[in-house]
Protein backbone atom coordinates (compact mmCIF):
# COMPACT_ATOMS: atom_id res chain seq x y z
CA UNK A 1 90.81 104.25 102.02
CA UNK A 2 86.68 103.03 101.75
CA UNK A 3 81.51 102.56 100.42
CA UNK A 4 75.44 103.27 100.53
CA UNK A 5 73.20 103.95 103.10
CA UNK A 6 70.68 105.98 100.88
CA UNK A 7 72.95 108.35 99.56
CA UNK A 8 74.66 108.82 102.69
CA UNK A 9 78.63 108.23 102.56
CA UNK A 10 78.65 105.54 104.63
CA UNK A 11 78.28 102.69 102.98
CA UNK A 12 81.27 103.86 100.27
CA UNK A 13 83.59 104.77 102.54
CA UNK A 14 86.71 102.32 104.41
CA UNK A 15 85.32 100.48 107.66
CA UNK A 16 87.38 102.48 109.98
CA UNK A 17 86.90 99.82 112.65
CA UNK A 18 89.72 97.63 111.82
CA UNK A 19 92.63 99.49 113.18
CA UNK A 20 91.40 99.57 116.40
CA UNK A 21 89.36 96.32 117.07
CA UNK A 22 90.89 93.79 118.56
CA UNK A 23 93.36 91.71 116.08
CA UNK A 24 92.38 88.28 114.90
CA UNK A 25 94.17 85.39 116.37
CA UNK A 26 97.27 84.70 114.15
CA UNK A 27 96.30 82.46 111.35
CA UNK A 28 93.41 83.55 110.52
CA UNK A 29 94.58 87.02 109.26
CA UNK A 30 97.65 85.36 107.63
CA UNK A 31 97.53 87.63 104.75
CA UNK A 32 97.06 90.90 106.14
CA UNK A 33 100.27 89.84 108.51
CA UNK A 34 102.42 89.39 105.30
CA UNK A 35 102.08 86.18 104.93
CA UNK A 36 101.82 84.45 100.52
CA UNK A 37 98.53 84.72 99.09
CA UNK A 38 95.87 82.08 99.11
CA UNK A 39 96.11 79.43 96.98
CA UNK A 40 94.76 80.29 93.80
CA UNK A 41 95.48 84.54 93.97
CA UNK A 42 97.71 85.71 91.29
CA UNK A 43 100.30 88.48 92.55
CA UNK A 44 101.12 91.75 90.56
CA UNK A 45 103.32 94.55 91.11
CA UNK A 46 103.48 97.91 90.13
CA UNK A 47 105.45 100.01 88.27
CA UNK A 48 107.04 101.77 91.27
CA UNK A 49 107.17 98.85 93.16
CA UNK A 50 105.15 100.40 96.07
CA UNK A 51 102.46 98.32 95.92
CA UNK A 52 101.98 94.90 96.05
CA UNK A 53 98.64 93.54 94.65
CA UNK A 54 96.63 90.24 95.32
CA UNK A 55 93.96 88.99 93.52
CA UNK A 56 92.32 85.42 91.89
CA UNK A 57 92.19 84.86 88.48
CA UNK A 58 89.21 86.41 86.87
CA UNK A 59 89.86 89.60 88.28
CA UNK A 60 93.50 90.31 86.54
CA UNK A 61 91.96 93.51 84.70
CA UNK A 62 90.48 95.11 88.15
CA UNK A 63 94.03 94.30 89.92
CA UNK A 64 95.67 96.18 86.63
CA UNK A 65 92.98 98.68 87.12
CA UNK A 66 93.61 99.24 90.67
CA UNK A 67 96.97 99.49 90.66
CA UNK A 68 97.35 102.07 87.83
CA UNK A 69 94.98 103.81 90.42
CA UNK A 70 97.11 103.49 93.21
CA UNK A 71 99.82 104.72 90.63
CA UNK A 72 97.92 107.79 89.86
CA UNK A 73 96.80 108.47 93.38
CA UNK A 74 99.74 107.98 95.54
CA UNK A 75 101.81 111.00 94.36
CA UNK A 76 99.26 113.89 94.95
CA UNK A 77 97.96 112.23 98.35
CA UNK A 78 101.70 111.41 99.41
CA UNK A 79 102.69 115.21 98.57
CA UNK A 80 99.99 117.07 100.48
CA UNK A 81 101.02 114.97 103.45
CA UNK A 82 104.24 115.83 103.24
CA UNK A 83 105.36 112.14 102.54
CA UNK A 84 108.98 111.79 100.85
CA UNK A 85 108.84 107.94 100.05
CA UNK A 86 106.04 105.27 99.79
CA UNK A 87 106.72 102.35 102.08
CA UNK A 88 105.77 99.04 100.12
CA UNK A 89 101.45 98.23 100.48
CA UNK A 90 100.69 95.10 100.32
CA UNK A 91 96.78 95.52 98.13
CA UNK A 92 94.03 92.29 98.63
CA UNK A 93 91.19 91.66 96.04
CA UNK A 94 88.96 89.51 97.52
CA UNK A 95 86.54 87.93 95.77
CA UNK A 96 83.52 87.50 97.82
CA UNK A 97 82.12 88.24 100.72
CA UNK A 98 83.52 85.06 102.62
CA UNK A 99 87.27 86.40 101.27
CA UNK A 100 86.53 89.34 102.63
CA UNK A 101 85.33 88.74 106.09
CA UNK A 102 88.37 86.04 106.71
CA UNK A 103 91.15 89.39 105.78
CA UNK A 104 89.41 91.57 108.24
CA UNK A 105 88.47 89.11 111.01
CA UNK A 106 84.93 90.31 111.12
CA UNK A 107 86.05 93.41 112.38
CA UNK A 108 84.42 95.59 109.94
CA UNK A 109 80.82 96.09 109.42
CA UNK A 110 79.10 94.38 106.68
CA UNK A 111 78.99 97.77 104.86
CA UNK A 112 82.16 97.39 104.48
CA UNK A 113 83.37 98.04 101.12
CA UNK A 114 86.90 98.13 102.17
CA UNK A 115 89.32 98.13 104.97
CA UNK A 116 93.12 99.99 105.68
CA UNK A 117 95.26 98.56 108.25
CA UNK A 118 97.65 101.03 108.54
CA UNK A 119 99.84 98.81 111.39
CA UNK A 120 100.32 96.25 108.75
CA UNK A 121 99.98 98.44 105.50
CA UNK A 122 97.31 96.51 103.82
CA UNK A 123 94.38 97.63 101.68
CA UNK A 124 91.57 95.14 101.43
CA UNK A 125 88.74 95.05 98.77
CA UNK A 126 85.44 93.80 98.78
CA UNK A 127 84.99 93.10 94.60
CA UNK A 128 80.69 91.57 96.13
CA UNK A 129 80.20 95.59 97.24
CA UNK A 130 81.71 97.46 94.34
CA UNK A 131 79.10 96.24 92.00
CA UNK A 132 76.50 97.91 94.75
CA UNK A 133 78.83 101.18 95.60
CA UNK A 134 76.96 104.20 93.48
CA UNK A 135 80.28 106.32 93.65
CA UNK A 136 83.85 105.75 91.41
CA UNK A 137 86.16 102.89 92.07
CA UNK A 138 88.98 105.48 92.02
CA UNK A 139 87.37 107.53 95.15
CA UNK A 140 87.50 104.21 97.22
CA UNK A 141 90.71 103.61 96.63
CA UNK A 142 92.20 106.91 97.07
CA UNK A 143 89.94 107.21 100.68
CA UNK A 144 92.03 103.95 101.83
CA UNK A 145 95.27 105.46 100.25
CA UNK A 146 94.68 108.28 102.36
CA UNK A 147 94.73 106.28 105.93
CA UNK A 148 97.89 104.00 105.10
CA UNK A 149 100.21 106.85 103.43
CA UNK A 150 98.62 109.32 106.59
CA UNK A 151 100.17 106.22 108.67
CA UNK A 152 103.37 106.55 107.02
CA UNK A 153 103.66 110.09 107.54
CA UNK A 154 103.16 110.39 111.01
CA UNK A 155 106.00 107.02 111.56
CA UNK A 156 102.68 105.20 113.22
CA UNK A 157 101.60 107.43 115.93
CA UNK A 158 98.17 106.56 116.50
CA UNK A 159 95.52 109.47 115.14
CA UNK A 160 91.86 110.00 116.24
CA UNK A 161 89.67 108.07 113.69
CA UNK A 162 87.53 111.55 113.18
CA UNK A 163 90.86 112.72 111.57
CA UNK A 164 91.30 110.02 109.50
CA UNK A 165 88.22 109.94 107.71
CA UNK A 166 87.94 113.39 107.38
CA UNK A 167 91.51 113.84 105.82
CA UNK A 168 90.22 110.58 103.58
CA UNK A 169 87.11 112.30 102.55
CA UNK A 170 89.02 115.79 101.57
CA UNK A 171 92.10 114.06 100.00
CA UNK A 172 89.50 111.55 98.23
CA UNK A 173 86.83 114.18 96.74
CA UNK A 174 84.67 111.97 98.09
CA UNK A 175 81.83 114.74 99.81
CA UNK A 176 79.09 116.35 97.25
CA UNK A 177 75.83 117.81 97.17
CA UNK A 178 73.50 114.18 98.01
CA UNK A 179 76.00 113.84 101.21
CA UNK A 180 75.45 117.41 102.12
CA UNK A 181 71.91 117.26 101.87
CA UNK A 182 71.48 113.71 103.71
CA UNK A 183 73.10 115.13 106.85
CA UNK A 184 71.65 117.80 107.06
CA UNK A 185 68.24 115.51 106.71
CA UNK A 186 69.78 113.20 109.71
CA UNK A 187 70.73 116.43 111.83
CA UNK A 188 67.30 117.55 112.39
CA UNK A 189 66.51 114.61 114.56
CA UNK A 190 69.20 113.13 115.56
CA UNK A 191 71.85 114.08 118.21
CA UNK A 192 75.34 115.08 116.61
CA UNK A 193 78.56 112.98 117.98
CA UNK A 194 80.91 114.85 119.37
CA UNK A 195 84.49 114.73 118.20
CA UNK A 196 86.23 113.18 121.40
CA UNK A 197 83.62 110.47 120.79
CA UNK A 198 84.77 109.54 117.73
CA UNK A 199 88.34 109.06 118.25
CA UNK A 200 88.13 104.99 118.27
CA UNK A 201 85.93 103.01 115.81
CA UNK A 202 82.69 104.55 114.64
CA UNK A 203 79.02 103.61 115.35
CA UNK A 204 78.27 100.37 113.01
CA UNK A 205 74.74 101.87 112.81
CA UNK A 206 74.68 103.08 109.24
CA UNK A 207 72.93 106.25 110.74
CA UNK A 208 75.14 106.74 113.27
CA UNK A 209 78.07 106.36 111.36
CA UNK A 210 77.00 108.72 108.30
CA UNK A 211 76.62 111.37 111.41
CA UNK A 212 80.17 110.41 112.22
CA UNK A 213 81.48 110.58 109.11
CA UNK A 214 79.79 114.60 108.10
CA UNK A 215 81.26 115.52 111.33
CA UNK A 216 84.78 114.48 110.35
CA UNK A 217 84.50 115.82 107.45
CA UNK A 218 83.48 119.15 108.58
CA UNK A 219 85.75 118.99 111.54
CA UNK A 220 89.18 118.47 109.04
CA UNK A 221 87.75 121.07 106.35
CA UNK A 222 87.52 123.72 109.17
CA UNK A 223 91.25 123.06 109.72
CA UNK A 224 92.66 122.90 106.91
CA UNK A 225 90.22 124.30 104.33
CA UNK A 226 92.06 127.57 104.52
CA UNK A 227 95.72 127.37 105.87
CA UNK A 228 97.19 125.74 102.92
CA UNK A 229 100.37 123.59 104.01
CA UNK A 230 98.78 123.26 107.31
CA UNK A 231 98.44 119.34 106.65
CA UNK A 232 101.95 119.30 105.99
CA UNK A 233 103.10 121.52 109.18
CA UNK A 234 100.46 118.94 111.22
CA UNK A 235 101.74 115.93 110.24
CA UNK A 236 105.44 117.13 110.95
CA UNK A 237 104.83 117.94 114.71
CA UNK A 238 102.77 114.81 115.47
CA UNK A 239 105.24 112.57 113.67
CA UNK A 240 108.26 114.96 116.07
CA UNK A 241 106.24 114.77 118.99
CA UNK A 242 105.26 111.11 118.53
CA UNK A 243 101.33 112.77 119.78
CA UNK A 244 98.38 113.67 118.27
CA UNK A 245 97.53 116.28 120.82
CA UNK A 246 100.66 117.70 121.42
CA UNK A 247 101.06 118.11 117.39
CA UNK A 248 97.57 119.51 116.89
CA UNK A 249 98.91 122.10 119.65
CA UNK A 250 101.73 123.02 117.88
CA UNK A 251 100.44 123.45 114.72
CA UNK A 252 97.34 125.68 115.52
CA UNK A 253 97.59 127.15 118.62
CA UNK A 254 95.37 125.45 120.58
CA UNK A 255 93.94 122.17 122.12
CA UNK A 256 91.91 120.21 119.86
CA UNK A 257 89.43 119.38 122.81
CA UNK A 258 88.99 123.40 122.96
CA UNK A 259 88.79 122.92 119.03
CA UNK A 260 86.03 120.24 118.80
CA UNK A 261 83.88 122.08 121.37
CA UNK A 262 83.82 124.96 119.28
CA UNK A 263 82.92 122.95 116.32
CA UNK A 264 80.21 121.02 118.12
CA UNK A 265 78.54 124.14 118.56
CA UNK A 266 79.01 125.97 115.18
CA UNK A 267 77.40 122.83 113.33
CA UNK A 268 74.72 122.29 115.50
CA UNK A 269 73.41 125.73 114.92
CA UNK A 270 74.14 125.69 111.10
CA UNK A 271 72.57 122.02 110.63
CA UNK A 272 69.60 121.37 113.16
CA UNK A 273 67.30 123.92 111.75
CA UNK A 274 67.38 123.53 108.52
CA UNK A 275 67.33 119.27 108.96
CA UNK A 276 64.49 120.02 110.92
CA UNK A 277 62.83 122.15 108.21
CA UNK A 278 63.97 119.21 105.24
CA UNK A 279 62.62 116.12 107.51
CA UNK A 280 58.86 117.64 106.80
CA UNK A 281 57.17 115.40 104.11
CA UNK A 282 56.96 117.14 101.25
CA UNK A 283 61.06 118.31 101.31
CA UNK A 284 61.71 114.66 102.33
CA UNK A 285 59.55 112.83 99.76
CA UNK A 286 61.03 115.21 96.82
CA UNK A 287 64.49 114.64 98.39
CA UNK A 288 64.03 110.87 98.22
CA UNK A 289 62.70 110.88 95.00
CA UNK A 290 65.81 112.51 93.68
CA UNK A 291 68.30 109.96 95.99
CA UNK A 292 67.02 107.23 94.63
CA UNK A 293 67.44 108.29 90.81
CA UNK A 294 70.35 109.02 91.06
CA UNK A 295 71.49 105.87 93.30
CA UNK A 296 70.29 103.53 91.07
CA UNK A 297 72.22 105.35 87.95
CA UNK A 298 75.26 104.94 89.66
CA UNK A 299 74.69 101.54 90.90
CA UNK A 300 74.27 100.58 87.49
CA UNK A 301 77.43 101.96 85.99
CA UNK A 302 79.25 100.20 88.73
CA UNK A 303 77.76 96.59 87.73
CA UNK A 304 78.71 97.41 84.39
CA UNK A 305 82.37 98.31 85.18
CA UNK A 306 82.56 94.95 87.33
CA UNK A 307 80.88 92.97 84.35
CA UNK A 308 83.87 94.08 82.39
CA UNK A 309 86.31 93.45 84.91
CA UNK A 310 85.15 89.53 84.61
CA UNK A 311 85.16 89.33 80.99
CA UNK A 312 87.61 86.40 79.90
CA UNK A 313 91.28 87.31 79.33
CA UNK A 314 92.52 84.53 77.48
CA UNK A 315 95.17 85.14 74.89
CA UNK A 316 95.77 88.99 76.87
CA UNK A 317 99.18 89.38 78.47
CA UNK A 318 99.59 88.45 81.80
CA UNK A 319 101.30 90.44 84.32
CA UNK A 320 103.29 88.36 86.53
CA UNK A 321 106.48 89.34 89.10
């Protein structure tokens, strides 16, 4: 709930790797276990109480920031899942790269912008990638929101990662036009993953993984673009049948192996062609052109936004609990 590659979504988007790799030894993830903050980090909770926020010093507006975000968020996400009650989130601001990497255990790629582990309900932030990340704050945090209330909902049965991110990419807003047009760039000479590949971590190639990613995407759009409540109905039977498979079943009718096949073949066909036709030179040179514009606008209204996280606070309330 996540990260650019190009304009691809990658690089914005949650490292979806964490949840299944292999957890650090204890101690060295002492935060993301539950454990007190650092020494230095400052702690601040929100207004509901559902979320529990972690951060040093100089970033007290960004913590504020985020958790009016998570504030905001929470509700909508938390109702189209069908989620009652938000279990308490423990959220980690970390302030460099270093931070970062010793919350996550190096289990992330260093794309990374940020990290859910829904088994231990903690959001992790990398502030040294927001300055580079060309899309909103807000659409990171909702994407990691997404994965730990999803968690909640279904009482910790484990879902396919492909499900994940899709249902974080829909519920964050997060796909447009430059990610539409980049995979459809990448599909004309690449293979396309297949869904029952993508059910564990994804590729940490950047390519690989922004493949990964469009497929998700598409794959949770085609089911639940237009059933409304579906999500809702889903959720239910996996959390009742304590399975992914056996709830997908239920709620559509069919297997999702039979569902994915299907899917495989219907993108293929509407992507390969026409990523063929864009990868000639004078589509791709326009095309890049036009990415990089409009990356480095967006890169540049992120630095400012961290700039004024950092400004100095003195004689501004503090928020302490």
């Amino acid at each position: 709930m996540a990260k650019r590659i190009g304009t691809g979504v990658v690089l914005l988007l949650a490292a979806i790797a964490f949840a299944a790799a292999p957890r650090p030894a204890a101690g060295e993830n002492a935060l993301a276990a539950g454990e007190n903050a650092p020494a230095g980090y400052q702690i601040l909770k929100t207004e509901s109480g559902s979320f529990i926020i972690f951060y040093p010093p100089q970033f007290a507006k960004m913590a504020r920031e985020t958790g009016t975000l998570l504030e905001e968020s929470s509700g909508r996400i938390a109702r189209e899942l069908g989620l009652e009650s938000i279990a308490v989130i423990e959220v980690i601001i970390a302030s460099d790269m270093k931070a970062f990497e010793l919350l996550h255990g190096g289990a992330i790629p260093e794309w990374g912008i940020a990290f859910a582990d829904v088994e231990n309900q903690v959001l992790g932030i990398n502030v040294d990638l927001v300055v580079r990340n060309p899309r909103d704050f807000s659409t990171v945090v909702c994407h990691e929101l997404s994965h730990l209330l999803l968690a909640q909902r279904v009482g910790g049965v484990p879902i396919p990662t492909w499900f994940m991110e899709g249902l974080a990419l829909m519920q964050a807003g997060e796909w447009d036009f430059s990610d539409e047009w980049r995979f459809m760039t990448m599909a004309g000479g690449r293979d396309l993953p297949y869904l029952e590949e993508l059910r564990g971590p994804f590729p940490r190639s950047a390519d690989r993984a922004a493949l990964s990613y469009g497929m998700s995407y598409f794959a949770v759009r085609k089911l639940l673009g237009d059933r409304p409540g579906s999500l809702i109905t889903l959720t239910a039977f996996i959390r009742d049948a304590g399975d992914f498979e056996s709830g997908f079943e239920s709620a559509f009718g069919r297997t999702a192996y039979d569902f994915a096949g299907k899917l495989y073949v219907e993108i293929d066909r509407r992507y390969k062609t026409a990523g063929t036709i864009l990868n000639a030179t004078p589509y791709w040179t326009a095309a890049a052109l036009i990415f990089v514009a409009v990356y480095l606008v967006k890169r540049a209204r992120s630095r400012r936004k961290v700039e004024r996280w950092e400004v100095d606070e003195a004689g501004e309330r503090r928020f302490w609990y």
